[in-house]
C-alpha atoms as a PDB file:
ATOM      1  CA  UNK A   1     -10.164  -0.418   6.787  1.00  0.00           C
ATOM      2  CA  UNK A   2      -8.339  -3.040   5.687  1.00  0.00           C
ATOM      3  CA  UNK A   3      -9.328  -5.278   8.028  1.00  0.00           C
ATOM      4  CA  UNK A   4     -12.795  -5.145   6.365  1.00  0.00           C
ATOM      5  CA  UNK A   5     -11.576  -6.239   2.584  1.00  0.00           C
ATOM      6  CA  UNK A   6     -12.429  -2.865   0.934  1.00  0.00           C
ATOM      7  CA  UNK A   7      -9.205  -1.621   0.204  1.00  0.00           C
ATOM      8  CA  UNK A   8      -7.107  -4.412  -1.025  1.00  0.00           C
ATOM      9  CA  UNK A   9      -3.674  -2.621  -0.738  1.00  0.00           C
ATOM     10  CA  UNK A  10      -2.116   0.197   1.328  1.00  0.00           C
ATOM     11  CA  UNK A  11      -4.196   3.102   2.544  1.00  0.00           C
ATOM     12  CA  UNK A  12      -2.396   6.490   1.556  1.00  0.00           C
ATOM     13  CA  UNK A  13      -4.792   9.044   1.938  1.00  0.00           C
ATOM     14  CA  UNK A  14      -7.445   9.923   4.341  1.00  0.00           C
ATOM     15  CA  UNK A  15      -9.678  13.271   4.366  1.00  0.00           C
ATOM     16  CA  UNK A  16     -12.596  14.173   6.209  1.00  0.00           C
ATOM     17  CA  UNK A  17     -15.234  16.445   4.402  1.00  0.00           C
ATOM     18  CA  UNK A  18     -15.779  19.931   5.686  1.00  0.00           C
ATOM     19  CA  UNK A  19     -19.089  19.082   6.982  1.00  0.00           C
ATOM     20  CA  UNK A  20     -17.607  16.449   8.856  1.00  0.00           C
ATOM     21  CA  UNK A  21     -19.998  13.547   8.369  1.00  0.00           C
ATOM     22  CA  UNK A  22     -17.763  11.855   5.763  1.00  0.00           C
ATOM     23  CA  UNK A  23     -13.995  10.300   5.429  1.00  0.00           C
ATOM     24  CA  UNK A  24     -12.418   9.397   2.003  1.00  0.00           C
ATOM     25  CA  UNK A  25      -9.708   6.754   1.547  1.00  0.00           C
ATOM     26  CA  UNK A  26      -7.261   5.898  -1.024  1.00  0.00           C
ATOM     27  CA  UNK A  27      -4.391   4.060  -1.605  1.00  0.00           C
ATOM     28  CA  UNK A  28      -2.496   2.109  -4.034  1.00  0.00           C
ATOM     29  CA  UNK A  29      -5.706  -0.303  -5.124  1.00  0.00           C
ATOM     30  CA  UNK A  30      -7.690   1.438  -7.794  1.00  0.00           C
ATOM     31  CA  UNK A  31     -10.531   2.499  -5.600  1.00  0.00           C
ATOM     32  CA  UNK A  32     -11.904   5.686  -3.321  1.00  0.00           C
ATOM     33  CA  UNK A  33     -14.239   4.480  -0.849  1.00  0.00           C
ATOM     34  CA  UNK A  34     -16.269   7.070   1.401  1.00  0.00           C
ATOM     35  CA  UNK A  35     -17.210   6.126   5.064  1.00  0.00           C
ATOM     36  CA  UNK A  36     -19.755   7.218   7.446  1.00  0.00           C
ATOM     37  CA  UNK A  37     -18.505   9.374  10.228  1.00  0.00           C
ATOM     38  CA  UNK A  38     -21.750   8.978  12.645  1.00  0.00           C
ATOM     39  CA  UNK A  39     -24.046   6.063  13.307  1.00  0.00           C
ATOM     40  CA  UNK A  40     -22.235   2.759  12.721  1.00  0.00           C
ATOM     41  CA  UNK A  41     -19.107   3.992  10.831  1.00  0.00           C
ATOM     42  CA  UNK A  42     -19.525   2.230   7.714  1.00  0.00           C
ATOM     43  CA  UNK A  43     -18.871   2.303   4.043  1.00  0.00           C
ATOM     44  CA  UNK A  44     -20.839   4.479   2.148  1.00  0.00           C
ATOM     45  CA  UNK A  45     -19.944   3.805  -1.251  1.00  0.00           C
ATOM     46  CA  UNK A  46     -16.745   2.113  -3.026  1.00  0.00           C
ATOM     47  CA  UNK A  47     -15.717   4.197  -6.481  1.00  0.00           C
ATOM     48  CA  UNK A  48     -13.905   1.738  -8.794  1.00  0.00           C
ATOM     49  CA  UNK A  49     -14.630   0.256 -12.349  1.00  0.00           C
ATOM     50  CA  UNK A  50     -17.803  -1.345 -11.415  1.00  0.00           C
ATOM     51  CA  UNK A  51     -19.126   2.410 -10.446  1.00  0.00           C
ATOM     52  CA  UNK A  52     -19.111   3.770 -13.288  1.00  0.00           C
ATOM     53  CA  UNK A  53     -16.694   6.722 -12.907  1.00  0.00           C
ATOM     54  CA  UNK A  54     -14.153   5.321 -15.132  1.00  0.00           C
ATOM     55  CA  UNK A  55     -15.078   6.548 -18.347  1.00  0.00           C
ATOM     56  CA  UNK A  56     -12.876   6.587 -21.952  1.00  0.00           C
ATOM     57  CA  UNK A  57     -12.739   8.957 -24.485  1.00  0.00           C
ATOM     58  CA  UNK A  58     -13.232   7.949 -27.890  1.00  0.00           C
ATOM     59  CA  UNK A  59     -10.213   8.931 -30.059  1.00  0.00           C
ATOM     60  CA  UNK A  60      -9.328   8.473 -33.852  1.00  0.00           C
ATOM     61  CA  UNK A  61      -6.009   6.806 -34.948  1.00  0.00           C
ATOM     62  CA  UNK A  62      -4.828   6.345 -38.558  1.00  0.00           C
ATOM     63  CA  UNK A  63      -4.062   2.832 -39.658  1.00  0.00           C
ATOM     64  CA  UNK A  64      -1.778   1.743 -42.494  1.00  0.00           C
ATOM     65  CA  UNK A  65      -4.025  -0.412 -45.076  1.00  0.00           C
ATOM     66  CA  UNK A  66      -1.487  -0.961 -47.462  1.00  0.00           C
ATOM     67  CA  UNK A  67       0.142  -4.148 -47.928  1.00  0.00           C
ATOM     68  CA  UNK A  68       3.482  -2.505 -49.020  1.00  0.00           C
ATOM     69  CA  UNK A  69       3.324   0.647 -46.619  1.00  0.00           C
ATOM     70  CA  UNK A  70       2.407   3.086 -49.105  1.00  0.00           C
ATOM     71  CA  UNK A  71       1.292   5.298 -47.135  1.00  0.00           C
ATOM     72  CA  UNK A  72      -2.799   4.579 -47.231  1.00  0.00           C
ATOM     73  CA  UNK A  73      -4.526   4.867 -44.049  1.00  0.00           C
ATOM     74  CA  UNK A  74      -7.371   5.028 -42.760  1.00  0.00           C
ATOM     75  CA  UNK A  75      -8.936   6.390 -39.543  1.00  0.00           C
ATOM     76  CA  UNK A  76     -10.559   4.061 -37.189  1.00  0.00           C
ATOM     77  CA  UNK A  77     -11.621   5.167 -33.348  1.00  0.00           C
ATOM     78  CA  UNK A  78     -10.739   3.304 -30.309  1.00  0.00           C
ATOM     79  CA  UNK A  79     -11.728   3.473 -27.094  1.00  0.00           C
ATOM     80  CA  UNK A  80     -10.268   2.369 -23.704  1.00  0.00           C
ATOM     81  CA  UNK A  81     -11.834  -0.528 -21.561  1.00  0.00           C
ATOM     82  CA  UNK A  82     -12.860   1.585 -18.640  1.00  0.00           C
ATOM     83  CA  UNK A  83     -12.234  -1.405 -16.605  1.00  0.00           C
ATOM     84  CA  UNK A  84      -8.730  -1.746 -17.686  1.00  0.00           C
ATOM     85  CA  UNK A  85      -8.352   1.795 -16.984  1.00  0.00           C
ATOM     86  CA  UNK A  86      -9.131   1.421 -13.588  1.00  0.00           C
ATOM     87  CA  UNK A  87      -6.810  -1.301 -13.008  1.00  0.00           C
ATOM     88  CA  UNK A  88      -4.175   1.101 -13.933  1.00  0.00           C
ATOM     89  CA  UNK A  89      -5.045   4.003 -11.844  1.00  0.00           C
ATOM     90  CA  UNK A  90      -3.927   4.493  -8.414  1.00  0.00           C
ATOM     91  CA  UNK A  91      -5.506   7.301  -5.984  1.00  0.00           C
ATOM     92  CA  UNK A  92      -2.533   8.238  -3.241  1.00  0.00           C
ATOM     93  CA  UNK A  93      -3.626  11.266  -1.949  1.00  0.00           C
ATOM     94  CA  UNK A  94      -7.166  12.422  -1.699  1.00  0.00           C
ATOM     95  CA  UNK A  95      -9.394  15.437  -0.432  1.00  0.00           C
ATOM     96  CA  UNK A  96     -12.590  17.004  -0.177  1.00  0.00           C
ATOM     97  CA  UNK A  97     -13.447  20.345  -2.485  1.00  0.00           C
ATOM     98  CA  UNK A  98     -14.113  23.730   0.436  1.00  0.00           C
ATOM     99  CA  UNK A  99     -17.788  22.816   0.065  1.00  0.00           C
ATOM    100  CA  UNK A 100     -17.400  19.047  -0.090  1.00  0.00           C
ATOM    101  CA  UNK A 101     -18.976  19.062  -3.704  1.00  0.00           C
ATOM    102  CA  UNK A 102     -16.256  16.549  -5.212  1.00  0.00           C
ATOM    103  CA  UNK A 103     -13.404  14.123  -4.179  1.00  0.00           C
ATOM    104  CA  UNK A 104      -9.813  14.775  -6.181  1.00  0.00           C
ATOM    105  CA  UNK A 105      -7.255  12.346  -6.012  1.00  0.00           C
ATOM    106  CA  UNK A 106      -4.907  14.923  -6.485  1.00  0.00           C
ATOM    107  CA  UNK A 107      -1.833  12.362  -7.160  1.00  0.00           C
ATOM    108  CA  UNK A 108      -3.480   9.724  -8.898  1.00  0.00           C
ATOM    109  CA  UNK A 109      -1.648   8.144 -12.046  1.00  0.00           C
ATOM    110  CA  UNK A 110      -3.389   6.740 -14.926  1.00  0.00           C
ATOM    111  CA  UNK A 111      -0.524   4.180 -16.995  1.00  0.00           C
ATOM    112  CA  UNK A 112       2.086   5.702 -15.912  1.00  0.00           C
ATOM    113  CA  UNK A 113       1.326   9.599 -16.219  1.00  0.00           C
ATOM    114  CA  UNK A 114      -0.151  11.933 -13.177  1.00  0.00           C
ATOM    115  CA  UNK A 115      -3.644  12.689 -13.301  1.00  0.00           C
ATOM    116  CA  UNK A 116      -6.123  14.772 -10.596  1.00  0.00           C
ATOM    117  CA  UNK A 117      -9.267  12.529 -10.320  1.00  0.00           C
ATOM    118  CA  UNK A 118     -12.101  14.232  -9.586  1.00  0.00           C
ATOM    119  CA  UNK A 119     -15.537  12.609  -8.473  1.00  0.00           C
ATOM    120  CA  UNK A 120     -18.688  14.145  -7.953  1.00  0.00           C
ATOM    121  CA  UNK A 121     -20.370  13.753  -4.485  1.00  0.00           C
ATOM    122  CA  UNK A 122     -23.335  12.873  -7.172  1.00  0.00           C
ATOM    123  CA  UNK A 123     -21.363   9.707  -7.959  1.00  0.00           C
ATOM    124  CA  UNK A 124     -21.741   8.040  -4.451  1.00  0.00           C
ATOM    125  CA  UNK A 125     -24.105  10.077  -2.202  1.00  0.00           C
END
C-alpha cells in the first residue's frame, strides 16, 4: 500500500467487508482508501478532503464590538475549512458495519479530541 503513494504515512487499520470483495485502510494520514479484493487488486476510491466527506457545521459565536469591552456583542457564524479539518483528522482503526453499509473509523481524532468517522458505502462505491 504504501509502496503505491496512497497512504502517505503508517497503515494502522485494515478490514475486509463482510461480503468480502472489499478491504479498508487507515492510518495516521488523513485518508480511508477502499481496495478491490478480486480482479487486479486495486484502489477503489481514496476518502480525504478532496472527497467531499469532510463537512463543517456552521456555528454562531458572540464577538465583543466594543472598543472599551463593554460588554456589546454580536453574533457572527463561522465555519470550519473542511480541508483543514481533514488535515487534522487521523483514522487508526477502521471497520466495516455487519452489512457493509458504512466504514467507521472508530478511533479517529479530529484536533485533538476522539471522534467515530463514519462513511457511507454511497460516498465511494
Amino acid at each position: 500500500v504504501l509502496g503505491k503513494s496512497i497512504h502517505t504515512s503508517t497503515v494502522k487499520g485494515v478490514a475486509f467487508d463482510p461480503a468480502g470483495k472489499y478491504i479498508a485502510t487507515s492510518g495516521d494520514d488523513p485518508a480511508v482508501c477502499i481496495w478491490r479484493a478480486f480482479d487486479d487488486w486495486g484502489l477503489e476510491a481514496r476518502i480525504d478532503s478532496s472527497s467531499g466527506v469532510f463537512r463543517s457545521k456552521k456555528r454562531k459565536r458572540k464577538v465583543d464590538v466594543s472598543p472599551n469591552g463593554n460588554n456589546n456583542s454580536i453574533e457572527e457564524e463561522e465555519e470550519d475549512d473542511p480541508g483543514e479539518l481533514a488535515s487534522l483528522s487521523l483514522f487508526r482503526r477502521i471497520s466495516f458495519a455487519p452489512d457493509g453499509s458504512h466504514v467507521c473509523g472508530t478511533n479517529a481524532t479530529l484536533r485533538g479530541k476522539n471522534i467515530a468517522a463514519m462513511i457511507s458505502r454511497e460516498g465511494w462505491a
